[in-house]
C-alpha atoms as a PDB file:
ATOM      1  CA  UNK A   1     -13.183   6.808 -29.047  1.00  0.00           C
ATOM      2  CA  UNK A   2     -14.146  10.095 -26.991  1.00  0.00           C
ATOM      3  CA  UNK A   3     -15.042   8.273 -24.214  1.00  0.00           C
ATOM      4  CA  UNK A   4     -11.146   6.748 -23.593  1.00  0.00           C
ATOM      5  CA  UNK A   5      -9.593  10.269 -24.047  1.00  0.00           C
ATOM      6  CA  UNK A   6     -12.089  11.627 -21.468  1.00  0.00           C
ATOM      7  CA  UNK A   7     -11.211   9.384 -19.073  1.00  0.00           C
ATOM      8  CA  UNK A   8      -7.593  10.052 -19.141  1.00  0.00           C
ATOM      9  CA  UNK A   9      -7.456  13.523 -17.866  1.00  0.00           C
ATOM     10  CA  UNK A  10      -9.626  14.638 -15.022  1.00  0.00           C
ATOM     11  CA  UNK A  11     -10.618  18.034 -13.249  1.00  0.00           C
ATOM     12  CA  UNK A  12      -7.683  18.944 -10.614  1.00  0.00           C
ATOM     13  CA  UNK A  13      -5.802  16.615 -12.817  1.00  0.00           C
ATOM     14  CA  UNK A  14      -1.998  18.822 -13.513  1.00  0.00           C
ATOM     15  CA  UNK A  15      -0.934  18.072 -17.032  1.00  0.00           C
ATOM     16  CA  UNK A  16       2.181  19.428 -19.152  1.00  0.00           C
ATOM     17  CA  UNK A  17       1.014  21.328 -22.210  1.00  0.00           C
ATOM     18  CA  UNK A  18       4.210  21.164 -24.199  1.00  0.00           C
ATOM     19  CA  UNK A  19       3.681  25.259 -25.271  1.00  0.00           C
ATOM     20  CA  UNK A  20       3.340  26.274 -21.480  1.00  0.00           C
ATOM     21  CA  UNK A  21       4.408  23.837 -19.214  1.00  0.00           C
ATOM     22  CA  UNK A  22       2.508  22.654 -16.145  1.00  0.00           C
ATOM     23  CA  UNK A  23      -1.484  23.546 -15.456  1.00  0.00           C
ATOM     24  CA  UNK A  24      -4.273  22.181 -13.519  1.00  0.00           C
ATOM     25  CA  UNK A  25      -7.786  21.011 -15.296  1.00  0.00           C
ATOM     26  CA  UNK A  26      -9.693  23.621 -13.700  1.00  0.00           C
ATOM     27  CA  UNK A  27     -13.151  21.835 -15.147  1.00  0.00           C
ATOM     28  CA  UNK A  28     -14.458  20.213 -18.510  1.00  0.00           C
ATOM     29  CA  UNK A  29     -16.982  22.358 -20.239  1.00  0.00           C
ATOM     30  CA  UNK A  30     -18.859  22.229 -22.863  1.00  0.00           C
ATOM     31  CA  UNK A  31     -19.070  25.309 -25.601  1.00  0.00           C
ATOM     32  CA  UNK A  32     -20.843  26.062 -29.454  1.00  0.00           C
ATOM     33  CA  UNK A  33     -17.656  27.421 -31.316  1.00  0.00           C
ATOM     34  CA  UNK A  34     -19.104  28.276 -35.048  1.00  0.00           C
ATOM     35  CA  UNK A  35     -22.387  25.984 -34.490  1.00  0.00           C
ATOM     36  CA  UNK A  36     -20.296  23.212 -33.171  1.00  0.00           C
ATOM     37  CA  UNK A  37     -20.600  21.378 -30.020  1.00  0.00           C
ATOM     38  CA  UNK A  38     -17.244  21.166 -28.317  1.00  0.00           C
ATOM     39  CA  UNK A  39     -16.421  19.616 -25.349  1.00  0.00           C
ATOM     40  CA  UNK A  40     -13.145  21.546 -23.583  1.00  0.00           C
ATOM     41  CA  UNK A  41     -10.817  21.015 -20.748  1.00  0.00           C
ATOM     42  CA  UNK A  42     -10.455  24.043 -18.745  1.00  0.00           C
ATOM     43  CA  UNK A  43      -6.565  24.463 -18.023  1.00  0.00           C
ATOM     44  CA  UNK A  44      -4.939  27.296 -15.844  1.00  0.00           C
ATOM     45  CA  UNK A  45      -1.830  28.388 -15.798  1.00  0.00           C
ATOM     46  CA  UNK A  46      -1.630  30.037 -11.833  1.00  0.00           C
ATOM     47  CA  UNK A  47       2.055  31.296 -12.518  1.00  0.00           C
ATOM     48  CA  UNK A  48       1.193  32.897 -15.949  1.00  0.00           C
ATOM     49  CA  UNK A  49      -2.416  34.097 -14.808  1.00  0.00           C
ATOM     50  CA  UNK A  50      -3.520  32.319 -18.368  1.00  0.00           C
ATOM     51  CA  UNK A  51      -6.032  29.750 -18.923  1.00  0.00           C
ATOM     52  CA  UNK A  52      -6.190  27.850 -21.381  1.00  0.00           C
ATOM     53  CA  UNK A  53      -9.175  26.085 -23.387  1.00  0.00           C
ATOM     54  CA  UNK A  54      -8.368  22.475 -25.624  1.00  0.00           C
ATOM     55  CA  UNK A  55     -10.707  20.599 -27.550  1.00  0.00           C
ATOM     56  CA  UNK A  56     -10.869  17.160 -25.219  1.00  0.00           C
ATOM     57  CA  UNK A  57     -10.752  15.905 -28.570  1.00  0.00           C
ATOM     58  CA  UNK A  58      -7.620  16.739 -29.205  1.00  0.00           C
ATOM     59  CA  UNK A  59      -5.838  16.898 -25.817  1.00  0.00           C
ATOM     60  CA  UNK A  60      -3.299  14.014 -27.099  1.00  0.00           C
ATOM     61  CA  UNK A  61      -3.011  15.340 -30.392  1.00  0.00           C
ATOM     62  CA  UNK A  62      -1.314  18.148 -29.524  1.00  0.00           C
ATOM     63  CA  UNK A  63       0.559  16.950 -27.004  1.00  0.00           C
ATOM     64  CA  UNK A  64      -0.923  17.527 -23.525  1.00  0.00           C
ATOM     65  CA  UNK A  65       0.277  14.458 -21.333  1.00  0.00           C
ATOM     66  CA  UNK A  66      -0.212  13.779 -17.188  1.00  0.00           C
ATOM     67  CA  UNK A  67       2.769  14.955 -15.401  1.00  0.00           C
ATOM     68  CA  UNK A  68       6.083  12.739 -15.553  1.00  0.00           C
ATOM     69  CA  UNK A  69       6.657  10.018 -13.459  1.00  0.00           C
ATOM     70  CA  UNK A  70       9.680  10.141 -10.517  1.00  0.00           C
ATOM     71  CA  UNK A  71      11.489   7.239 -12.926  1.00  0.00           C
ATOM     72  CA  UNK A  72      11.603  10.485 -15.401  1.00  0.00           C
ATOM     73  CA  UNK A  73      12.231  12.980 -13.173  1.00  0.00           C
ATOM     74  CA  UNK A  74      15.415  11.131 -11.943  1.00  0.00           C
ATOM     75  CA  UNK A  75      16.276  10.388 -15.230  1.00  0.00           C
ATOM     76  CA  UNK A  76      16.245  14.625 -16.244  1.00  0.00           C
ATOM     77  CA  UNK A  77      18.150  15.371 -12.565  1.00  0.00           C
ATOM     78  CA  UNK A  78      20.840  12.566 -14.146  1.00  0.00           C
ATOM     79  CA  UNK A  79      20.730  14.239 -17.721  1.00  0.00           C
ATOM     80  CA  UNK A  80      21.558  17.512 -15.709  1.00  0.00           C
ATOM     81  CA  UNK A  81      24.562  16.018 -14.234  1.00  0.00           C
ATOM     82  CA  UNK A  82      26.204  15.037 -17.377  1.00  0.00           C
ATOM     83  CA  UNK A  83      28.678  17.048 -19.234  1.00  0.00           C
ATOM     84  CA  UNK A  84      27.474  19.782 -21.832  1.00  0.00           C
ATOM     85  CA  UNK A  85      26.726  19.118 -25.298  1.00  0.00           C
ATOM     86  CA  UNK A  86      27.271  22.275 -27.284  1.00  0.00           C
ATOM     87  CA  UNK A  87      27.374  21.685 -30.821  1.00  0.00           C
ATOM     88  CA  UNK A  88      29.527  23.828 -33.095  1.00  0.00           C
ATOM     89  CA  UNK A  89      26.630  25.423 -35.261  1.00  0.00           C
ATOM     90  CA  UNK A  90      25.501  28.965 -35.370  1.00  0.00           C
ATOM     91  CA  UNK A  91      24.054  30.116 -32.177  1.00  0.00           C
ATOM     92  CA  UNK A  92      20.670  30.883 -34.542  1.00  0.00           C
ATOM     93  CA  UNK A  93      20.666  27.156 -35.394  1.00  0.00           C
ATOM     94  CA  UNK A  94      21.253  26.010 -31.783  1.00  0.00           C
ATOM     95  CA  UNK A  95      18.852  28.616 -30.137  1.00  0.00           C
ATOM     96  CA  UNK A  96      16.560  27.237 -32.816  1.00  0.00           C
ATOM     97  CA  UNK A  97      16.919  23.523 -31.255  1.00  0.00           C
ATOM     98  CA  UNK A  98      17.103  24.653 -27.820  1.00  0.00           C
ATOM     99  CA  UNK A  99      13.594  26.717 -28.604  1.00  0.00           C
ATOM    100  CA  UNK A 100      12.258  23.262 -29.884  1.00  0.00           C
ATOM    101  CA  UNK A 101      12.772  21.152 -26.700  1.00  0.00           C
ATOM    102  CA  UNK A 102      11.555  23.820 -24.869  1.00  0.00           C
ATOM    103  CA  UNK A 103       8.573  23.512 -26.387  1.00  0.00           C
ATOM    104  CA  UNK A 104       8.125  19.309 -27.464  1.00  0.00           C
ATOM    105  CA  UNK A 105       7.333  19.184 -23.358  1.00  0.00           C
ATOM    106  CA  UNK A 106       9.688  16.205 -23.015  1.00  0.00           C
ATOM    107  CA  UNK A 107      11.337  16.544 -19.544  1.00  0.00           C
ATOM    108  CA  UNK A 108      14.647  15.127 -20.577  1.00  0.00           C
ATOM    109  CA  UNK A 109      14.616  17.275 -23.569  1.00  0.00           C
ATOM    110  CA  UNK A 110      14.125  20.079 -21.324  1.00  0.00           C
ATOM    111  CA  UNK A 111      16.712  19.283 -18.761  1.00  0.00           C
ATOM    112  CA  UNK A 112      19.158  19.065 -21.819  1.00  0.00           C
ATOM    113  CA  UNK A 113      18.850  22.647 -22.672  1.00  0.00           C
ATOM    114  CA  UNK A 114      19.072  23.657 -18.946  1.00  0.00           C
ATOM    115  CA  UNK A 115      22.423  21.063 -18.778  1.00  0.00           C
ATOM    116  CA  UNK A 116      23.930  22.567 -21.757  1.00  0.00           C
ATOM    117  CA  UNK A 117      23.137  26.693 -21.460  1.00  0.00           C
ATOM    118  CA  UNK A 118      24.121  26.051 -17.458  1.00  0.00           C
ATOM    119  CA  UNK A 119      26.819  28.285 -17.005  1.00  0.00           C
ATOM    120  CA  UNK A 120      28.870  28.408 -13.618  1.00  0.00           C
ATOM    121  CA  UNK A 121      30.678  31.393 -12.355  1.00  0.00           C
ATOM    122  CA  UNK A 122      33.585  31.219 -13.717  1.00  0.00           C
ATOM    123  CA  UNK A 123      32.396  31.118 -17.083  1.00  0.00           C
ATOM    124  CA  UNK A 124      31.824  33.589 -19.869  1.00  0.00           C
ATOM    125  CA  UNK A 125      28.881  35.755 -19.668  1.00  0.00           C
ATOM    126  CA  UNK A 126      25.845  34.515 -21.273  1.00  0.00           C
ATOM    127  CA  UNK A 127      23.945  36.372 -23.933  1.00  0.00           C
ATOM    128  CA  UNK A 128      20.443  38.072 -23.355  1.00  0.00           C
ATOM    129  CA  UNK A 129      18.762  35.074 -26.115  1.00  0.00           C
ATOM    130  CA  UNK A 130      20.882  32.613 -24.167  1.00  0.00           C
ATOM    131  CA  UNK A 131      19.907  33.546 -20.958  1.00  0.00           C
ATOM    132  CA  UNK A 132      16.058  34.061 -21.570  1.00  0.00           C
ATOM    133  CA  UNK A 133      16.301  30.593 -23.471  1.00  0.00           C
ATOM    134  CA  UNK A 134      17.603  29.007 -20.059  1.00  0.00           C
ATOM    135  CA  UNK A 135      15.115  30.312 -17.628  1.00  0.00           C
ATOM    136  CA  UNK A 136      12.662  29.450 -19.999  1.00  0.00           C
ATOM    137  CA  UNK A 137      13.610  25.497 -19.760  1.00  0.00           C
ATOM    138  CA  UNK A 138      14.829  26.531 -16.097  1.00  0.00           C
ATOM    139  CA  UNK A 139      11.681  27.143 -15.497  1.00  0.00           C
ATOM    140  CA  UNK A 140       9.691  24.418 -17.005  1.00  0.00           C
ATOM    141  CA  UNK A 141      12.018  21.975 -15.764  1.00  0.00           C
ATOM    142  CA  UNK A 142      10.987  23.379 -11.928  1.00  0.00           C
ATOM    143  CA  UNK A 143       7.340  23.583 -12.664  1.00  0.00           C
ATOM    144  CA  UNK A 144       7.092  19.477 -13.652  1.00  0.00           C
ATOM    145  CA  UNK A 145       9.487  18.781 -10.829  1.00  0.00           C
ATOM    146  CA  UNK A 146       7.822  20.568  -8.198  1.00  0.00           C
ATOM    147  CA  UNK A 147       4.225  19.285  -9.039  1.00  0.00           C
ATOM    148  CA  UNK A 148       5.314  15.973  -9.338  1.00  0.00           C
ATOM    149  CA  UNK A 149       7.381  15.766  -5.938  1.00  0.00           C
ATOM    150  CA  UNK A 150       4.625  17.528  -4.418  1.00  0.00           C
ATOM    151  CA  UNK A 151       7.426  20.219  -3.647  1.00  0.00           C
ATOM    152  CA  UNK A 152       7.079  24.268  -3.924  1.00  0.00           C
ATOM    153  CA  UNK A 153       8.252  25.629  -6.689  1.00  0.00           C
ATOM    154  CA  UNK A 154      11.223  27.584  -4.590  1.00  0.00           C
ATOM    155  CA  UNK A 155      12.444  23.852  -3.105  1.00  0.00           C
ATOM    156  CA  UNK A 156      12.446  22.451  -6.046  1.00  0.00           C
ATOM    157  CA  UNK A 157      14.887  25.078  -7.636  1.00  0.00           C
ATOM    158  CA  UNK A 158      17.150  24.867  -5.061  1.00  0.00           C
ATOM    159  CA  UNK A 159      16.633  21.458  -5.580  1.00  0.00           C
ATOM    160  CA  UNK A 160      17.774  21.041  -9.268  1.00  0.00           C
ATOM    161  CA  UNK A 161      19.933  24.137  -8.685  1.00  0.00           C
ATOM    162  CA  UNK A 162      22.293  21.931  -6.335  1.00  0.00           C
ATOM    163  CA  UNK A 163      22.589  19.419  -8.922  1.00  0.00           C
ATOM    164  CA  UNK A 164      23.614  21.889 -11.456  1.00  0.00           C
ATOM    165  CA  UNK A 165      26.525  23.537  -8.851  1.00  0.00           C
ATOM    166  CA  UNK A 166      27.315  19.754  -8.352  1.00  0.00           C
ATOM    167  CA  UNK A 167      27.893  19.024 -11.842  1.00  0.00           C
ATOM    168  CA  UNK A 168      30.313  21.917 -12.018  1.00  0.00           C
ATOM    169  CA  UNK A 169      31.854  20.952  -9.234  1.00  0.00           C
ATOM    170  CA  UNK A 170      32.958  17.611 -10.186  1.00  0.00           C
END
């Protein structure tokens, strides 16, 4: 069984860990945590200056996955292009939600909270917890996009940020 899940991420690999977005597999190590013999994948984080250690183990478990393909990339550039879907509960509820697709690491799920907190000039003023909830996916949505068109990070914001100025546009 260990053998398959080693095999499917390698070092230099970039993977999407679903609490912090994009990192590289700096190296697979092996440590004793409490007298046990763990084997770990080695995972940094450049933007956040983190790195971060999971069991290879348990890689799928909790949700670490290989970057998106480009079908799924232009499937979350469509999803930004569609019309907001703001639902009429209490902004702790939705923030709540939003919070949650944040953080499943599902692009499309993440391009729907950039879609639907998007806000265009000439519209009302966004709060502080709306706003920080939007860069958030803003900037998770960039991150996957950029390392999987081989872009950097800056063209690949202007990049989705032209499809969100087209949507309110049209």
């Amino acid at each position: 069984m260990s053998k398959s899940k080693k095999s499917e991420f390698r070092p230099n690999d970039y993977v999407v860990y679903p609490a912090h977005g994009v990192g590289k597999i700096v190296s697979i190590e092996e440590q004793e945590i409490a007298g046990i013999e763990l084997e770990l994948f080695v995972i940094s984080f450049e933007k956040d200056k983190m790195t971060l250690r999971v069991p290879t183990h348990k890689a799928t478990e909790v949700g670490m996955r290989s970057l998106s393909s480009p079908d799924v990339v232009d499937q979350a550039m469509t999803t930004l292009k569609g019309k907001a879907k703001v639902k009429r509960a209490m902004w702790s509820r939705r923030a709540q939600e939003y919070e949650q697709k944040i953080n499943s690491g599902d692009l499309i799920s993440i391009a729907e909270v950039v879609r639907d907190l998007h806000r265009a000039d000439d519209q009302r003023e966004q709060s502080y917890s709306e706003r920080q909830l939007y860069e958030a996916a803003l900037e998770r949505l960039t991150r996957e996009v950029a390392a999987v068109s081989g872009l950097e990070e800056s063209r690949a914001q202007l990049q989705v940020g032209e499809v969100l100025v087209s949507r309110a546009a049209a």
